[in-house]
C-alpha atoms as a PDB file:
ATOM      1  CA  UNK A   1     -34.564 -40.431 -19.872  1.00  0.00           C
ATOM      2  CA  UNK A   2     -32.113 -40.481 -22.707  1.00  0.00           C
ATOM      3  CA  UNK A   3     -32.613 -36.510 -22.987  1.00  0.00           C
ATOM      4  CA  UNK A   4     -32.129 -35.741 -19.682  1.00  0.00           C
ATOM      5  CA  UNK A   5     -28.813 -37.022 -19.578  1.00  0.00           C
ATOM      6  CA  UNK A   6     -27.687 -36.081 -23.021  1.00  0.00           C
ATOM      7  CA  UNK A   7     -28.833 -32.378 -21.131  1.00  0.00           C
ATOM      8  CA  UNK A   8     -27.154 -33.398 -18.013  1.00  0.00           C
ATOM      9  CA  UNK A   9     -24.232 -34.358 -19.884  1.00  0.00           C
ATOM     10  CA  UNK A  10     -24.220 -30.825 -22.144  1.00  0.00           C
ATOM     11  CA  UNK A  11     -24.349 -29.293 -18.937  1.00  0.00           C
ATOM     12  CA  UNK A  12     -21.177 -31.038 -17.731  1.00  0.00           C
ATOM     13  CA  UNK A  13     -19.266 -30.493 -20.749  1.00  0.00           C
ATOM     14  CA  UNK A  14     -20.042 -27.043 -20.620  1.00  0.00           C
ATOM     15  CA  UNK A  15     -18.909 -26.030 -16.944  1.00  0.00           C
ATOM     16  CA  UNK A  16     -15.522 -27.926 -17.893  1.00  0.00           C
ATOM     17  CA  UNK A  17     -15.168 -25.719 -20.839  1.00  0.00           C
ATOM     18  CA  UNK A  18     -15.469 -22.708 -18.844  1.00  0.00           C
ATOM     19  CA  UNK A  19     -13.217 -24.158 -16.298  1.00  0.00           C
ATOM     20  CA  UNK A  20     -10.451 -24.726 -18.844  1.00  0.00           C
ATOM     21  CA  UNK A  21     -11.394 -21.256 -20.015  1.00  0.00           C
ATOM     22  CA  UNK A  22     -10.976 -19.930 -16.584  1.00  0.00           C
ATOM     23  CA  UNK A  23      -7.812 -21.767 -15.732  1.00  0.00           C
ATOM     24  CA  UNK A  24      -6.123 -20.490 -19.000  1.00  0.00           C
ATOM     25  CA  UNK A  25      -7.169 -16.651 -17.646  1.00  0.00           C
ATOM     26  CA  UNK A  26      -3.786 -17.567 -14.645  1.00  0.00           C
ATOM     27  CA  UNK A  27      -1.811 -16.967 -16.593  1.00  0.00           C
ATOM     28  CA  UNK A  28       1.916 -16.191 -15.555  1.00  0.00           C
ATOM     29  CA  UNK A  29       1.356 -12.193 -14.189  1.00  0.00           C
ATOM     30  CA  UNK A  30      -2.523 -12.489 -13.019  1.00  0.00           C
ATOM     31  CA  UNK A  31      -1.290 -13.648  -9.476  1.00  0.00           C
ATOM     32  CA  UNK A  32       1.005 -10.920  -8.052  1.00  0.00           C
ATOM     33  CA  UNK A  33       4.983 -11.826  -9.340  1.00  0.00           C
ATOM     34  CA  UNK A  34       8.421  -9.760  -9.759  1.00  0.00           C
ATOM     35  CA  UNK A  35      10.145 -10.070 -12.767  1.00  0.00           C
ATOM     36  CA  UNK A  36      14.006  -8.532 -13.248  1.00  0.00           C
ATOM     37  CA  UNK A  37      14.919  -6.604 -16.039  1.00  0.00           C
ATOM     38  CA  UNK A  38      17.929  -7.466 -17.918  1.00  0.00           C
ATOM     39  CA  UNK A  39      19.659  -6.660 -21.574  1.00  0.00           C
ATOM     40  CA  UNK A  40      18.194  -3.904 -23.043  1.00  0.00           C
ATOM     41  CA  UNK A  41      18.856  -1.040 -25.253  1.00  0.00           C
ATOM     42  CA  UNK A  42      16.986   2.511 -25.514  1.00  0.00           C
ATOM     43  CA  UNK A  43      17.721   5.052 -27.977  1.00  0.00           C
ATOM     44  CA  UNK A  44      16.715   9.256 -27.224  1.00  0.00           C
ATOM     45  CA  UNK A  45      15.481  10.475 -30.371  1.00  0.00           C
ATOM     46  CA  UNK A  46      15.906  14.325 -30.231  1.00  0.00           C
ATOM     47  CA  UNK A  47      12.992  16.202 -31.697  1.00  0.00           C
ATOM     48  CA  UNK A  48      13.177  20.115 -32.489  1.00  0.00           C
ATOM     49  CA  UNK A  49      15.317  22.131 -30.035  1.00  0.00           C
ATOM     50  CA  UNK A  50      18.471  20.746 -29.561  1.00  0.00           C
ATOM     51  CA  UNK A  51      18.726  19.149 -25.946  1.00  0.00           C
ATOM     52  CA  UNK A  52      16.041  17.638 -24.366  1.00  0.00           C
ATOM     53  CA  UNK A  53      12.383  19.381 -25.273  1.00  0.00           C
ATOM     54  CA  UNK A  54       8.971  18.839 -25.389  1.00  0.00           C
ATOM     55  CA  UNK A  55       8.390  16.004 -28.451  1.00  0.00           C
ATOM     56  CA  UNK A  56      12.315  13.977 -27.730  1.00  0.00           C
ATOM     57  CA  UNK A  57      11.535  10.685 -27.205  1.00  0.00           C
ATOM     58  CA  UNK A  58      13.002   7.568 -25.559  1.00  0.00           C
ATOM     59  CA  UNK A  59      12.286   4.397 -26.984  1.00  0.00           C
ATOM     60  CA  UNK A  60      13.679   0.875 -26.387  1.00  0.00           C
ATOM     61  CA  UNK A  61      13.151  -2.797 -25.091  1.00  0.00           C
ATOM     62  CA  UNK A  62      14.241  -4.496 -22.226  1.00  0.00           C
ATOM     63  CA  UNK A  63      14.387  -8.658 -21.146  1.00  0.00           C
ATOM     64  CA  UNK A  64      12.142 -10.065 -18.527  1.00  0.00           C
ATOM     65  CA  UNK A  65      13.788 -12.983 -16.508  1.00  0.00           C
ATOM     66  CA  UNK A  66      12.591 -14.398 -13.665  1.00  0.00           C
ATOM     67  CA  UNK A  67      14.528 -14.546 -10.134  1.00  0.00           C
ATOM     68  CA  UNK A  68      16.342 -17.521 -11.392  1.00  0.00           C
ATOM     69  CA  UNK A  69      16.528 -15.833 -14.763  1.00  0.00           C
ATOM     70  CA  UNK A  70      14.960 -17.679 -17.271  1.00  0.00           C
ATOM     71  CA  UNK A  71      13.500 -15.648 -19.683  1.00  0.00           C
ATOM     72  CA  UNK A  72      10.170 -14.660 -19.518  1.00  0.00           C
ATOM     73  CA  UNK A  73       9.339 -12.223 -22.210  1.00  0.00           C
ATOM     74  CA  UNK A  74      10.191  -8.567 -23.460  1.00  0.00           C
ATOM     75  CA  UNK A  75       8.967  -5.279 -22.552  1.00  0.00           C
ATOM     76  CA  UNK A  76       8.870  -2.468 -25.300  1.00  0.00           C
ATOM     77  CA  UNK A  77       8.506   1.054 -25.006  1.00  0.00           C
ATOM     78  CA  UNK A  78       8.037   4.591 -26.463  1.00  0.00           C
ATOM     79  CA  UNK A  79       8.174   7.729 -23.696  1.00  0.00           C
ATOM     80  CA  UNK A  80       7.761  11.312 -24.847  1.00  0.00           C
ATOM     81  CA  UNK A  81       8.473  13.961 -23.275  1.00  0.00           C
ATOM     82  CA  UNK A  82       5.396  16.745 -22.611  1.00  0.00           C
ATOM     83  CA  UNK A  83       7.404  18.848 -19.865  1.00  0.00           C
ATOM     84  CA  UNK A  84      10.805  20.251 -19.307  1.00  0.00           C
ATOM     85  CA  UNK A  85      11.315  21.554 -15.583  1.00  0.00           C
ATOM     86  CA  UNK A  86      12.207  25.233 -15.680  1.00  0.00           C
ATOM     87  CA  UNK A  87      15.899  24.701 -14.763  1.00  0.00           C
ATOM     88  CA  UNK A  88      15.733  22.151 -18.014  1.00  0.00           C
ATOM     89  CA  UNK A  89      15.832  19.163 -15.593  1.00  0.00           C
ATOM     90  CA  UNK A  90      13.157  16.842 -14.096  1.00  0.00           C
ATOM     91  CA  UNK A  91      11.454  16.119 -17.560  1.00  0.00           C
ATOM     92  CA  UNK A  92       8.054  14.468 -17.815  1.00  0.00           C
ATOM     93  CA  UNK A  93       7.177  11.535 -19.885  1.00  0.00           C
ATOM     94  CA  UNK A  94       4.147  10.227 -21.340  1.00  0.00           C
ATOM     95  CA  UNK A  95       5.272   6.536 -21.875  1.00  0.00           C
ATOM     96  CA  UNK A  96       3.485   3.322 -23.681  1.00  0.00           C
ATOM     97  CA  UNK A  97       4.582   0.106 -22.846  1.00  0.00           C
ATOM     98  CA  UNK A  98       3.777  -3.453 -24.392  1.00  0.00           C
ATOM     99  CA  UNK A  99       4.894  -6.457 -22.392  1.00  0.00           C
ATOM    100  CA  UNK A 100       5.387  -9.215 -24.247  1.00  0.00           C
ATOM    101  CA  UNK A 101       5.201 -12.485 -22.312  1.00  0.00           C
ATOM    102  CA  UNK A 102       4.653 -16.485 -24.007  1.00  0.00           C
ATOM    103  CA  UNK A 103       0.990 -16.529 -23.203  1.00  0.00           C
ATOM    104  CA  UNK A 104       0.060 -13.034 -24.025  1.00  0.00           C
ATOM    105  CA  UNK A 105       1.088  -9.209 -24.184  1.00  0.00           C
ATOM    106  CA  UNK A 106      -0.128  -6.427 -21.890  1.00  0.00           C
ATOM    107  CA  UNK A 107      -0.261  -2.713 -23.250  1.00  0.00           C
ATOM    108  CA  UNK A 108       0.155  -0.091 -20.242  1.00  0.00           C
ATOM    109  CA  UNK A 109       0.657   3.920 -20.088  1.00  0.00           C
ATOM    110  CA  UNK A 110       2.580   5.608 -17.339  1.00  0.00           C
ATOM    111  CA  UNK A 111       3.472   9.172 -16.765  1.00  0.00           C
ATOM    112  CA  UNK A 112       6.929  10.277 -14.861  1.00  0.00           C
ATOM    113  CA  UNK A 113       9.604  12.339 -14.196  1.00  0.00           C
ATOM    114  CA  UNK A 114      13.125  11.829 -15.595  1.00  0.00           C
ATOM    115  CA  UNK A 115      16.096  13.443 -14.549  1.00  0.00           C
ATOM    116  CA  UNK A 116      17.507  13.311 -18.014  1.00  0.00           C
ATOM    117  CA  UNK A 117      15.754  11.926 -20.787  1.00  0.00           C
ATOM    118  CA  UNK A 118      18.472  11.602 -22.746  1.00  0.00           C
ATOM    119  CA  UNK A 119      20.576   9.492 -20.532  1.00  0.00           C
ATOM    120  CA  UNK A 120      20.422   6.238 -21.810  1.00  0.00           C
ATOM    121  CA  UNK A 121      22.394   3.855 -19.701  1.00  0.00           C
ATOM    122  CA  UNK A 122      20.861   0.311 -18.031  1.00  0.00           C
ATOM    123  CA  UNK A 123      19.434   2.250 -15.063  1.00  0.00           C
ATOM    124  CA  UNK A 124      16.295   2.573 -14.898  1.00  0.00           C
ATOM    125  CA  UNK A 125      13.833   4.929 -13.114  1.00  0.00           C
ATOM    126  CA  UNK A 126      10.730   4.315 -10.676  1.00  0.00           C
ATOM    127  CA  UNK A 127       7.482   4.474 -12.597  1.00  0.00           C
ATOM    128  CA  UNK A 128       3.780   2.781 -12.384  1.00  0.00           C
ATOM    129  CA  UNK A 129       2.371   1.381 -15.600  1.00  0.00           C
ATOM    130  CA  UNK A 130      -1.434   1.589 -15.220  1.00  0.00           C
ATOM    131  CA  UNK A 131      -2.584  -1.807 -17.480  1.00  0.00           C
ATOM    132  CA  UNK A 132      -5.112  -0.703 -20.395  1.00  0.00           C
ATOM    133  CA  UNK A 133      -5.417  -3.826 -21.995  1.00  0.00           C
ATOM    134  CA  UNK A 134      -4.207  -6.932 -23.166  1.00  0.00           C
ATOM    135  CA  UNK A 135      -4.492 -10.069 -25.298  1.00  0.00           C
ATOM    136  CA  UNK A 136      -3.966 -13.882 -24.935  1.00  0.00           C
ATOM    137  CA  UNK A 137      -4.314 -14.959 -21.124  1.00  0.00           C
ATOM    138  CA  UNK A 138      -4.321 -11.167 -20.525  1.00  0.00           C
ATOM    139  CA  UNK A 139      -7.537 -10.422 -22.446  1.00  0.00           C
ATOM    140  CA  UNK A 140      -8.809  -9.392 -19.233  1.00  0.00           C
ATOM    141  CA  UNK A 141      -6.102  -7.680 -17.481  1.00  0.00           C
ATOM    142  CA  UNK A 142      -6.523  -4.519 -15.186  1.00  0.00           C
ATOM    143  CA  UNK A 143      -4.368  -3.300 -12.692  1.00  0.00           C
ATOM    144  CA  UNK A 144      -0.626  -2.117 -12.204  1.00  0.00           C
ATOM    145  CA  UNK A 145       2.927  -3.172 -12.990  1.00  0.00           C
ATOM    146  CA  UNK A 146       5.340  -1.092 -10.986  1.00  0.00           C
ATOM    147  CA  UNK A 147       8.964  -0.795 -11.580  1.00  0.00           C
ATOM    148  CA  UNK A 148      11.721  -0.150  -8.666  1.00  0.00           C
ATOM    149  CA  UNK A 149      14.445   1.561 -10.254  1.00  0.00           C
ATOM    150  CA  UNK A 150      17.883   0.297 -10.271  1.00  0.00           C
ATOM    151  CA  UNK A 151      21.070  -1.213 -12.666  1.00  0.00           C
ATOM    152  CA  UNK A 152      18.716  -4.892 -12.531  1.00  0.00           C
ATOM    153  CA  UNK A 153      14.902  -2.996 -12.043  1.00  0.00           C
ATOM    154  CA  UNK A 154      12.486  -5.446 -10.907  1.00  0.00           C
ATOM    155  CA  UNK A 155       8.866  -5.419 -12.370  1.00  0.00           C
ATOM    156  CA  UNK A 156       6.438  -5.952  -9.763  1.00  0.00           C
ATOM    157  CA  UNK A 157       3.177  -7.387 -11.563  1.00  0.00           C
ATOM    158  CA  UNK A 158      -0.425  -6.606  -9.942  1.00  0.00           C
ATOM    159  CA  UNK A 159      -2.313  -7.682 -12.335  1.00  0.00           C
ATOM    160  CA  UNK A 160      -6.027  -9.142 -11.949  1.00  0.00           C
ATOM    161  CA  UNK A 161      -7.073 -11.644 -15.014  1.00  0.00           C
ATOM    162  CA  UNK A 162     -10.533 -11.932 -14.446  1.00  0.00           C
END
């Protein structure tokens, strides 16, 4: 009798531990939230040609805050650009992203269109990050975080944990 509880009892310790491992996977982006970005500052490092051409890169960080904004974490980036338009606007980027939040980062890729690359003011354009990876509560992590343009972007988080 003695071993079936002690087994009983394993098995109960057991399915808390994976609860508590569970609950630590909701972590603060695995249900859907907005974040607004804040402070930031982006330098355009110009490669080759003069003017924007393939190989210039943007690269930077920007605050998270919540709608109240506390602080929730950083977001870094590097975005280069593969294509100049043929009038020498509308370049594309090839960005990669690592969102740095207190339980975790994510690392996400996104590829857009910039009107000028080199413009480096606290507006920031539309874009979808498509989330490969991640560590901490975001070991897990798949999905999306899409940015709205504007002076205060907001970073909507899609983001499945699980």
């Amino acid at each position: 009798m003695a071993r079936e509880l002690s087994s009983f009892g394993a098995a109960v310790l057991l399915l808390l531990a994976l609860g508590g491992a569970a609950a630590a996977d909701d972590g603060l982006v695995c249900d859907p939230i907005t974040l607004i970005g804040g402070e930031k500052s982006v330098a355009f490092i110009d490669n080759g040609a003069e003017g924007v051409s393939i190989g210039d890169a943007r690269a930077g960080w920007r605050i998270l805050a919540d709608e109240a904004g506390t602080f929730e974490g950083r977001v870094h980036f590097v975005a280069t650009v593969t294509e100049v338009g043929a009038d020498g606007g509308g370049q594309t980027l090839q960005g990669d992203y690592t969102i740095a939040l207190a339980d975790g980062w994510l690392s996400a890729t996104a590829l857009y269109v910039w009107n000028d690359a080199s413009e480096v003011s606290q507006r920031a354009t539309g874009a979808t990050l498509m989330v490969t990876g991640g560590v901490g509560a975001y070991g897990d992590a798949e999905g999306a975080v899409i940015i709205e343009p504007g002076d205060a972007p907001r970073y909507r988080f899609n983001i499945d944990c699980d």
